[in-house]
N, C-alpha and C. Protein backbone atom coordinates (compact mmCIF):
# COMPACT_ATOMS: atom_id res chain seq x y z
N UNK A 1 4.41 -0.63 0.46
CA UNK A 1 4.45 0.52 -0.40
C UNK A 1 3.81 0.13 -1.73
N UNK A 2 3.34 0.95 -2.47
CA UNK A 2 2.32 0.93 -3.69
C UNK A 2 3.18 1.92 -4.19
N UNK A 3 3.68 1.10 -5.68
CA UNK A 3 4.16 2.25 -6.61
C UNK A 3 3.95 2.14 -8.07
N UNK A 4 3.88 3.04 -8.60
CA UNK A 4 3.55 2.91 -9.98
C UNK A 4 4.32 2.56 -10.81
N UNK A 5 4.13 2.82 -12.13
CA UNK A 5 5.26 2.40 -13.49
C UNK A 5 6.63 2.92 -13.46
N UNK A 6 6.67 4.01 -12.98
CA UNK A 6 8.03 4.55 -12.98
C UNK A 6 8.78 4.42 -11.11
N UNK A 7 8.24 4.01 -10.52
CA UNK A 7 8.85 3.72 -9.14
C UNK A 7 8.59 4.46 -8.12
N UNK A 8 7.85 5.65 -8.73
CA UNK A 8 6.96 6.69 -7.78
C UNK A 8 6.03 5.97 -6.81
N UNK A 9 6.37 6.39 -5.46
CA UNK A 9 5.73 5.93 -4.15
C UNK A 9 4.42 6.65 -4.15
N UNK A 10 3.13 5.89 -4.37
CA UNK A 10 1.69 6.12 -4.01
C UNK A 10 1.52 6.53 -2.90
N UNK A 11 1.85 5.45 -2.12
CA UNK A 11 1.00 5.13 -0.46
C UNK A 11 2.29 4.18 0.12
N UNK A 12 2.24 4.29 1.18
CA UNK A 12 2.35 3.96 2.19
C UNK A 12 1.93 3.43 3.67
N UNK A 13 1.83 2.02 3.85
CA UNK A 13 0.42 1.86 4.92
C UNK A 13 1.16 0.50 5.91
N UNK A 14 0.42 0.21 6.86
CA UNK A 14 0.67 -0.67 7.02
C UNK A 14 -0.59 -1.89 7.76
N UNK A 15 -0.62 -3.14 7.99
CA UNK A 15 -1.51 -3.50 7.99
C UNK A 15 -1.32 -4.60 9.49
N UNK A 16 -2.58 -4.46 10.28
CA UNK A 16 -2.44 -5.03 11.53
C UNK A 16 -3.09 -6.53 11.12
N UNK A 17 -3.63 -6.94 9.86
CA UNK A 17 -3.91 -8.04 9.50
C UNK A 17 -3.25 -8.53 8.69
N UNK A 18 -3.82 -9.64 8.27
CA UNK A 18 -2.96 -10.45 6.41
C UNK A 18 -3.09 -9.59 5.36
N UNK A 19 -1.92 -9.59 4.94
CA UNK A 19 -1.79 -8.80 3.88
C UNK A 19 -2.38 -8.84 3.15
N UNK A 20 -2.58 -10.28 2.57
CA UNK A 20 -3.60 -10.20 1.19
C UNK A 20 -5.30 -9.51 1.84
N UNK A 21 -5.44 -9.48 2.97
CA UNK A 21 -7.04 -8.79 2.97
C UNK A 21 -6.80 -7.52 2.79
N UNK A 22 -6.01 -6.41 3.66
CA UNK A 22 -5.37 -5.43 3.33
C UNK A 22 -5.09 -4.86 1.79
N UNK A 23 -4.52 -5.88 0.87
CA UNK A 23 -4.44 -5.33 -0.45
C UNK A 23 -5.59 -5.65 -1.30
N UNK A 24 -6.47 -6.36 -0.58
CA UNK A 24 -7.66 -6.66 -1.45
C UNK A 24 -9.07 -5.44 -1.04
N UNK A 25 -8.69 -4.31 -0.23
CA UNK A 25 -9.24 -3.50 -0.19
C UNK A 25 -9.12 -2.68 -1.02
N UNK A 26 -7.68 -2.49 -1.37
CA UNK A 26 -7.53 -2.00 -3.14
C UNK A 26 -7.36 -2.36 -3.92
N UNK A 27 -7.07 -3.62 -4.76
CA UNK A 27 -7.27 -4.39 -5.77
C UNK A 27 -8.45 -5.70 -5.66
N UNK A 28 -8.53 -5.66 -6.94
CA UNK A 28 -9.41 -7.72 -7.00
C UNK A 28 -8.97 -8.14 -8.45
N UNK A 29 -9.77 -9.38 -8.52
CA UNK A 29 -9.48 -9.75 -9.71
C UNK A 29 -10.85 -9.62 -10.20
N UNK A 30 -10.69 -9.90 -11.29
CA UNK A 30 -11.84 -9.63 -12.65
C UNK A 30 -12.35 -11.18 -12.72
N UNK A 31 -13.52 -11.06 -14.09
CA UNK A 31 -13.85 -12.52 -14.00
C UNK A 31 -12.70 -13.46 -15.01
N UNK A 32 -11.58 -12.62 -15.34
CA UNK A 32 -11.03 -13.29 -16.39
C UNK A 32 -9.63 -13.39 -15.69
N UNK A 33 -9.15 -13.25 -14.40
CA UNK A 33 -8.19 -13.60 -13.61
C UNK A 33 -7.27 -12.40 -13.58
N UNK A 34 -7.37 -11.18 -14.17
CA UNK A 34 -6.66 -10.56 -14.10
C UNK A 34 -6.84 -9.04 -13.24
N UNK A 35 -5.76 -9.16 -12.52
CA UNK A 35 -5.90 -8.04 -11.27
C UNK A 35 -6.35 -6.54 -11.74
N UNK A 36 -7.43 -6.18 -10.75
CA UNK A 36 -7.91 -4.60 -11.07
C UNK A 36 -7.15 -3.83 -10.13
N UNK A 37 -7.57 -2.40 -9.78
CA UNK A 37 -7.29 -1.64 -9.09
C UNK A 37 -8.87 -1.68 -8.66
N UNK A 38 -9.08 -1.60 -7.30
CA UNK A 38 -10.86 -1.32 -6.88
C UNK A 38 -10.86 0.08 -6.57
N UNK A 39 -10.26 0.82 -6.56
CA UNK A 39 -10.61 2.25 -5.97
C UNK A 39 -10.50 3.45 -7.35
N UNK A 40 -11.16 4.20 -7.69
CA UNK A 40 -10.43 4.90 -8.55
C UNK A 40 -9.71 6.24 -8.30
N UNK A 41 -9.19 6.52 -7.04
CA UNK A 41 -8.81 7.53 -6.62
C UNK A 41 -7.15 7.78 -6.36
N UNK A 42 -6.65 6.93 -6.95
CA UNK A 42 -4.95 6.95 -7.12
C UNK A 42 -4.63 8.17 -8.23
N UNK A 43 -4.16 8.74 -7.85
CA UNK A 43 -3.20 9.26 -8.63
C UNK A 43 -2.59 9.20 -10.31
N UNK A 44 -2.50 7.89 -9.79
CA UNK A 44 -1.93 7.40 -11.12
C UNK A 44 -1.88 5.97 -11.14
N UNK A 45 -2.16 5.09 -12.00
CA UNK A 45 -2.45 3.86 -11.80
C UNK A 45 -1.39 3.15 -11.10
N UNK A 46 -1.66 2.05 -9.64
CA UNK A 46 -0.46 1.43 -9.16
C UNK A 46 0.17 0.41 -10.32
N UNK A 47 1.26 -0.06 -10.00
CA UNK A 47 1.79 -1.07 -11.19
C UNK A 47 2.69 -1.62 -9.75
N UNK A 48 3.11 -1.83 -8.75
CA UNK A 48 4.29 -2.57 -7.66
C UNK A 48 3.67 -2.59 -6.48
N UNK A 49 3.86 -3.41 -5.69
CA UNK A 49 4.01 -3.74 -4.57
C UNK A 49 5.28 -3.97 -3.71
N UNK A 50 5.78 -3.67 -2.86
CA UNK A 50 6.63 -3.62 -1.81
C UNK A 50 6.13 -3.96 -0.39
N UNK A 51 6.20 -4.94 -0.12
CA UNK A 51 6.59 -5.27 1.25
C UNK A 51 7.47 -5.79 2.30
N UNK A 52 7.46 -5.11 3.12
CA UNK A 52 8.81 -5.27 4.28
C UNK A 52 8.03 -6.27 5.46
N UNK A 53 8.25 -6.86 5.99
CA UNK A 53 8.11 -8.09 6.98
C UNK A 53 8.34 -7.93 8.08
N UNK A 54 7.75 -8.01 9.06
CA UNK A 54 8.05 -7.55 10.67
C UNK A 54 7.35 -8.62 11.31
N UNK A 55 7.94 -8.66 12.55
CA UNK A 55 7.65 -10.05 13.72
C UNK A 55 6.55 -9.50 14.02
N UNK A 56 5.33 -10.53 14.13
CA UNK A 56 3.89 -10.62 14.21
C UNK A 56 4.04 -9.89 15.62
N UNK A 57 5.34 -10.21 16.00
CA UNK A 57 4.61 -10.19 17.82
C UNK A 57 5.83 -8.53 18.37
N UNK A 58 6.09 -7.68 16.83
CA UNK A 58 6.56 -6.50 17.01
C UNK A 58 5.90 -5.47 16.43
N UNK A 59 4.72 -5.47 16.82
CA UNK A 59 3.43 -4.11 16.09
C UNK A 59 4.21 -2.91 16.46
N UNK A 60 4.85 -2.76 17.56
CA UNK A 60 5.48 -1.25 17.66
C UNK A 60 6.75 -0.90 16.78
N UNK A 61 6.97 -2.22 16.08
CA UNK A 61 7.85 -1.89 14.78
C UNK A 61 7.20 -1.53 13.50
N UNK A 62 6.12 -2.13 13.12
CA UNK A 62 5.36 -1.60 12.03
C UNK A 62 4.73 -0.26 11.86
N UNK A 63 4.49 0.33 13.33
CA UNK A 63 4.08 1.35 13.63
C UNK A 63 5.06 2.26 13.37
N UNK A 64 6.58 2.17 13.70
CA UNK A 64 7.71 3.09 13.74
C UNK A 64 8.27 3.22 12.20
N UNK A 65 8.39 2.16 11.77
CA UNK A 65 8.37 2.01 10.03
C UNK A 65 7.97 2.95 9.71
N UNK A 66 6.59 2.70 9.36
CA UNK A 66 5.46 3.86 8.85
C UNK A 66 5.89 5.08 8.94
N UNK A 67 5.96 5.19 10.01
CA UNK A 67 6.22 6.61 10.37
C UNK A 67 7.34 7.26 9.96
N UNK A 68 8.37 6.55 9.84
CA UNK A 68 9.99 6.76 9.10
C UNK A 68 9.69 7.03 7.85
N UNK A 69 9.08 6.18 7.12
CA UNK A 69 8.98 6.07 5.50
C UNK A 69 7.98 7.21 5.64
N UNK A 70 7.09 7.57 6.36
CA UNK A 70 5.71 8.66 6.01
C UNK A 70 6.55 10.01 5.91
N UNK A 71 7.50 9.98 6.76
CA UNK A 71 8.43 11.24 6.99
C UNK A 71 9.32 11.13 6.21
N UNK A 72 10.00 10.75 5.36
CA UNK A 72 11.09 10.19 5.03
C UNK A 72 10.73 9.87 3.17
N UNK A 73 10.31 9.64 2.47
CA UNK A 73 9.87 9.02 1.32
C UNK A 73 8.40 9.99 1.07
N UNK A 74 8.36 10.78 -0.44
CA UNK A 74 7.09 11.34 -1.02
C UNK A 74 6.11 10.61 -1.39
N UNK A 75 4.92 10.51 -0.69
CA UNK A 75 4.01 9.83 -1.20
C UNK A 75 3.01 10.64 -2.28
N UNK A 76 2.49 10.14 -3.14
CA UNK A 76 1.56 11.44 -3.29
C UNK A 76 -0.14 10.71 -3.05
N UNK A 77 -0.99 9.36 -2.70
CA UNK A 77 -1.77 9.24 -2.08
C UNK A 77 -2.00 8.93 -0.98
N UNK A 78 -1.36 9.25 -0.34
CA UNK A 78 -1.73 8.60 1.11
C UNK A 78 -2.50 9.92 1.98
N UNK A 79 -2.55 11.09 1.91
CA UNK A 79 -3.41 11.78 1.69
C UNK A 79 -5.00 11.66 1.25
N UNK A 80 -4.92 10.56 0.07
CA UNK A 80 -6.28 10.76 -0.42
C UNK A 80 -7.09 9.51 0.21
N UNK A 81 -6.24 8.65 0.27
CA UNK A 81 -6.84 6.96 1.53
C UNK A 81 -6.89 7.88 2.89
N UNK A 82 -6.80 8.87 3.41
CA UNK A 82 -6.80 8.59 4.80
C UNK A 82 -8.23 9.65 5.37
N UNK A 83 -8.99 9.94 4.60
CA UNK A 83 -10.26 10.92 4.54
C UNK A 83 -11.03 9.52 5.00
């Protein structure tokens, strides 16, 4: 989960690879070490990260997650990542 300054849920996703490649599709760092946002189409700038942990070898749990929290919890970009 991606949330901003006040705890508001962005997005919601989940990732069939390493995480850090996954979050480096939306952030990087700068030349001065400090983390960007790479996309400019959020909402509102992220500020948190949340991640939940699932057995490598239980993808039909990451899949069911998602889907709980997608139904379950307001996102307001996950809409705009999925075009």
């Amino acid at each position: 989960m991606i949330m901003d300054d006040k705890d508001n849920v962005l997005y919601i996703g989940k990732s069939s690879v390493a995480i850090g490649r996954r979050l480096g599709s939306y952030f990087c760092y700068d030349g001065e070490g400090k983390c960007r946002v790479r996309s400019p189409y959020w909402s509102t700038s992220p500020k948190y990260i949340a991640a939940i942990a699932v057995p490598f070898d239980s993808a039909f749990e990451c899949a069911a997650l998602e889907e709980f929290l997608l139904a379950n919890v307001q996102t307001t970009d996950n809409s705009i990542f999925q075009r």
